[in-house]
Protein backbone atom coordinates (compact mmCIF):
# COMPACT_ATOMS: atom_id res chain seq x y z
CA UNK A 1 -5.64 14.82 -13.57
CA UNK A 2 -7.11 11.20 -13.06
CA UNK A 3 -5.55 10.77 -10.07
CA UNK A 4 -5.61 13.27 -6.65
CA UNK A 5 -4.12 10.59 -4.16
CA UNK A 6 -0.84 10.99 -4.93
CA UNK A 7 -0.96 14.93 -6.54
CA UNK A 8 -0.20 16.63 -3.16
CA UNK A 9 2.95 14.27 -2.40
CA UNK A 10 4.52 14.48 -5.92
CA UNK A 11 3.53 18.46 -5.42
CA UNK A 12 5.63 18.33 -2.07
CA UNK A 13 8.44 15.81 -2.22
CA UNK A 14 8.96 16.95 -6.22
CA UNK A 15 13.32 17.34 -6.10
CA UNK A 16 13.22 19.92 -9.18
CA UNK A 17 11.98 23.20 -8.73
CA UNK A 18 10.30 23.06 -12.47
CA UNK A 19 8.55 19.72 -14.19
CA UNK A 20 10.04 18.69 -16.92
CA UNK A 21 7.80 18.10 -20.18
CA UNK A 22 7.95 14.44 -19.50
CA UNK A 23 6.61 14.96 -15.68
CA UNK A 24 3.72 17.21 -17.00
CA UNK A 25 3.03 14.69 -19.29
CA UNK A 26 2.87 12.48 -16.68
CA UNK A 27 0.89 13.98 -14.37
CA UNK A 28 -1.62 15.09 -17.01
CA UNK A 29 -2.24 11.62 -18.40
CA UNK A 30 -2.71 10.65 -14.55
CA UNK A 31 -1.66 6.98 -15.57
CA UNK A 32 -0.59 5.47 -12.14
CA UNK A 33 2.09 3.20 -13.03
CA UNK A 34 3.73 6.20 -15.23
CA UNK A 35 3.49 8.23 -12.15
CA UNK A 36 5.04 5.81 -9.63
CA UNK A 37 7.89 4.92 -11.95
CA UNK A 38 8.31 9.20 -12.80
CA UNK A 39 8.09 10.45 -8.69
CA UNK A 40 8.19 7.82 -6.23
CA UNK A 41 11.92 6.73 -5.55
CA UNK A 42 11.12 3.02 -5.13
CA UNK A 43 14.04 0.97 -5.22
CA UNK A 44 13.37 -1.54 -7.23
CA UNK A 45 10.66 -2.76 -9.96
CA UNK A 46 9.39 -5.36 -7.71
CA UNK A 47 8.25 -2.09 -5.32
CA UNK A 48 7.52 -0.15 -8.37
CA UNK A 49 4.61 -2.67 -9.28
CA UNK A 50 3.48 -3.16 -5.81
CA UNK A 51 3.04 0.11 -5.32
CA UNK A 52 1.10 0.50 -8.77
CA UNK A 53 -1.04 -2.23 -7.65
CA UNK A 54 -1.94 -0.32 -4.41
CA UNK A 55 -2.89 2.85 -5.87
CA UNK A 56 -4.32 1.23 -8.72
CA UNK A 57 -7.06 -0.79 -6.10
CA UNK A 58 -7.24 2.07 -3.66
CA UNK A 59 -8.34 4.43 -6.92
CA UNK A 60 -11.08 2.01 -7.69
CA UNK A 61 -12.19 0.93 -4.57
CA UNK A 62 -11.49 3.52 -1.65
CA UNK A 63 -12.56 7.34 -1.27
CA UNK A 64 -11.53 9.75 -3.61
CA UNK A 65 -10.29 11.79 -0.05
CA UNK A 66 -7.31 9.69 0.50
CA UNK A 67 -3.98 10.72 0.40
CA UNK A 68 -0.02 9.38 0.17
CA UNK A 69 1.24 11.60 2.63
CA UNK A 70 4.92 10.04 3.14
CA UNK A 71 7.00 6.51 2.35
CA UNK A 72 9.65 6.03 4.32
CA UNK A 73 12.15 3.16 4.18
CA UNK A 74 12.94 1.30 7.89
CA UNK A 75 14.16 -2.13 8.87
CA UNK A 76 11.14 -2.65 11.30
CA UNK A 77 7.93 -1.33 12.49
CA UNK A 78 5.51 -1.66 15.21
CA UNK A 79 1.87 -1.92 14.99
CA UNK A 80 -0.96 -1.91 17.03
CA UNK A 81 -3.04 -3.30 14.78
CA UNK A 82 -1.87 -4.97 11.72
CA UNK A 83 -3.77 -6.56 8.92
CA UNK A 84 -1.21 -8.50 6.67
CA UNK A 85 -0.51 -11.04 3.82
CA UNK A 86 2.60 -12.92 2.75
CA UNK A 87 2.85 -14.38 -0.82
CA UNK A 88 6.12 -16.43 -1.33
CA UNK A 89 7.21 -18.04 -4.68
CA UNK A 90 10.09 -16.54 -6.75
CA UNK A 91 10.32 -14.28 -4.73
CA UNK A 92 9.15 -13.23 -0.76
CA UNK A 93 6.09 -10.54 -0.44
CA UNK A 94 4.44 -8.93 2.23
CA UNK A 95 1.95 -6.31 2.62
CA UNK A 96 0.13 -4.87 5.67
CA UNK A 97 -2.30 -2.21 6.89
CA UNK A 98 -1.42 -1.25 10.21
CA UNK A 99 -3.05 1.90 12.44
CA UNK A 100 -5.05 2.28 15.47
CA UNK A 101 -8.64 1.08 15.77
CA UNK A 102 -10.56 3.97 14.60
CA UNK A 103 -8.42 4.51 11.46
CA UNK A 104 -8.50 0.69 10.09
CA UNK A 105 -12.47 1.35 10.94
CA UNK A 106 -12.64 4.34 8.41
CA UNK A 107 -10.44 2.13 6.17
CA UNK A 108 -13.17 -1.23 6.74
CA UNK A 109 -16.30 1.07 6.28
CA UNK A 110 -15.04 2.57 3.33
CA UNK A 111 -13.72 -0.09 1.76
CA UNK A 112 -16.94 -2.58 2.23
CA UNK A 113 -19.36 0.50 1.91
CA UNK A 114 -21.02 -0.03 5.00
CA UNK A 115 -21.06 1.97 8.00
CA UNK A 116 -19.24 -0.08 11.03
CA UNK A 117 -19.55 1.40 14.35
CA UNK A 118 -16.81 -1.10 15.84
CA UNK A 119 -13.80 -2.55 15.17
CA UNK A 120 -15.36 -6.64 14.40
CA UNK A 121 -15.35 -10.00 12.36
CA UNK A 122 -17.20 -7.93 9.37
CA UNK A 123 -14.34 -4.57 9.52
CA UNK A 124 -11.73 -7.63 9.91
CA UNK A 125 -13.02 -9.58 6.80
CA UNK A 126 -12.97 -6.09 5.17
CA UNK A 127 -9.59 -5.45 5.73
CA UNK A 128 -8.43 -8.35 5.32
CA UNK A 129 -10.49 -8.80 1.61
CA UNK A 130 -8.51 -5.36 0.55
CA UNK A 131 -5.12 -6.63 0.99
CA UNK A 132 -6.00 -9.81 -0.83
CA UNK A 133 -7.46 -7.82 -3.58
CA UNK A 134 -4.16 -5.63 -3.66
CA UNK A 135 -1.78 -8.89 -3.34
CA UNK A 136 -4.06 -10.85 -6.39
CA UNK A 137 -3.19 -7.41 -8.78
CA UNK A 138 0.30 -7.44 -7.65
CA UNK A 139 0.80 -11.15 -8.45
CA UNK A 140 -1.15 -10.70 -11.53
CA UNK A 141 1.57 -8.41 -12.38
CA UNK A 142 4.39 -10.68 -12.06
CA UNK A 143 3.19 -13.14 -13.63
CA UNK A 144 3.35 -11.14 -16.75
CA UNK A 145 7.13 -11.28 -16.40
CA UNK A 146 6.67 -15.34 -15.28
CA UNK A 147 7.14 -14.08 -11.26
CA UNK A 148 5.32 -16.64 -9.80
CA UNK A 149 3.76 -16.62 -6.23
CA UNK A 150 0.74 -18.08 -3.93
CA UNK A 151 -0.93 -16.08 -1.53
CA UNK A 152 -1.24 -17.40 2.01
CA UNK A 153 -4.46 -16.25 3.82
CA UNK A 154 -5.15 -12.73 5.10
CA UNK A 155 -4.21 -12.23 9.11
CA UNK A 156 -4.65 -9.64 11.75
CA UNK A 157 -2.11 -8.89 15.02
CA UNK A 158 -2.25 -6.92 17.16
CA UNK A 159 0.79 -5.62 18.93
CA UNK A 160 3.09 -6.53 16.25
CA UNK A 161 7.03 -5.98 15.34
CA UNK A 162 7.60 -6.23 11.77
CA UNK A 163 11.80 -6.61 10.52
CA UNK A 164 12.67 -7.03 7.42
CA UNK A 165 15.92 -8.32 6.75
CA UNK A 166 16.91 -5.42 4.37
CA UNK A 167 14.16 -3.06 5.01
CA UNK A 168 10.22 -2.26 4.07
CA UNK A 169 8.64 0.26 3.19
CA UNK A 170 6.11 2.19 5.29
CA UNK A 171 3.84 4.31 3.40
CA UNK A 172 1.16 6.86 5.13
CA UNK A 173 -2.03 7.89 3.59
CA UNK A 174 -4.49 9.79 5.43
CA UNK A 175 -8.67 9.39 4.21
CA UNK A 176 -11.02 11.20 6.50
CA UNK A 177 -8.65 12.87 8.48
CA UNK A 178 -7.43 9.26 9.37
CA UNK A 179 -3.83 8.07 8.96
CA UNK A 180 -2.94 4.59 8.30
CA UNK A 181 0.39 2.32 7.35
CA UNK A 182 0.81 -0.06 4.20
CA UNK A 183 3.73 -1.87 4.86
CA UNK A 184 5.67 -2.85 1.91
CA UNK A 185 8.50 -6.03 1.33
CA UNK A 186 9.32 -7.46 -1.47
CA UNK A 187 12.07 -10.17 -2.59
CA UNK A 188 12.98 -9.91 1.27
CA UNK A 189 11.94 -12.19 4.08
CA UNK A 190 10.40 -10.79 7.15
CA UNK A 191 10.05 -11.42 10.20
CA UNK A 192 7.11 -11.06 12.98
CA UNK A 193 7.07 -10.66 16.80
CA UNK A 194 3.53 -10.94 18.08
């Protein structure tokens, strides 16, 4: 199994009480868009590939102890701290990493592989690079199927409200024994109170 991040969730949240050959296919090829499409109840494609995109850079460039611990589905969310990009196009993206201080710190210094002490310009840029990097693989994916979009800069808020008009996603993962947010919209426009 190629891929532990998202093993204990599927292992949790799995409805059946037995895999079906397909699933254990699934989960022993490990091949992350399989597995999103087989046991995460996104609701539509355009979530499907944003959340393959996700996993796909968190795999390659985060610690092999992270975790999807839960994705719920809510019309708004506050943050205390909230890293965030829109794209806009065909259709209306945003993505976010939102969590306190210390836990978009772990996220920073793991990401950059450097060890920052405090929450600065460097741990923003960090944070800020990682969504970018997430949102250029998620437009790359569209434009396979002639979605185009342009990414705005990267941004950071702090006490922010986030509404969507027909809901996000809000997806936990937990590295280190820190818990973060990714907040998820796509084809919906959004709204922020800062």
């Amino acid at each position: 199994m190629q891929d532990k991040m998202i093993n204990k969730y599927i292992a949790k949240n799995h409805s059946g009480s037995v895999f079906t050959d397909n699933e254990l296919q699934v989960i022993k090829d490990g091949n992350i868009d399989d597995m999103v499409t087989t046991f995460l109840d996104m609701n539509t494609e355009y979530y499907n590939k944003q959340m393959q995109s996700v996993l796909k850079v968190f795999t390659q460039f985060m610690s092999t102890e992270i975790e999807l611990e839960r994705i719920i589905y809510q019309k708004e969310f506050d943050g205390k701290f909230v890293g965030c990009q829109i794209m806009d196009g065909d259709i209306d993206v945003f993505l976010g990493i939102a969590g306190e201080d210390a836990d978009l710190l772990c996220v920073a210094s793991t990401f950059s592989k450097e060890d920052m002490n405090k929450f600065d310009a460097d741990a923003y840029d960090a944070i800020c690079e990682l969504i970018n990097i997430i949102n250029g693989a998620y437009a790359t994916k569209l434009s396979y199927e002639e979605i185009e979009v342009s990414l705005h800069p990267p941004v950071f808020y702090q006490d922010t409200q986030i509404k969507a008009d027909n809901g996000m996603y809000v997806v936990t993962f937990n590295m280190k024994g820190h818990r973060f947010n990714l907040l998820m919209v796509a084809d919906d426009k959004v709204k922020l109170n800062v």
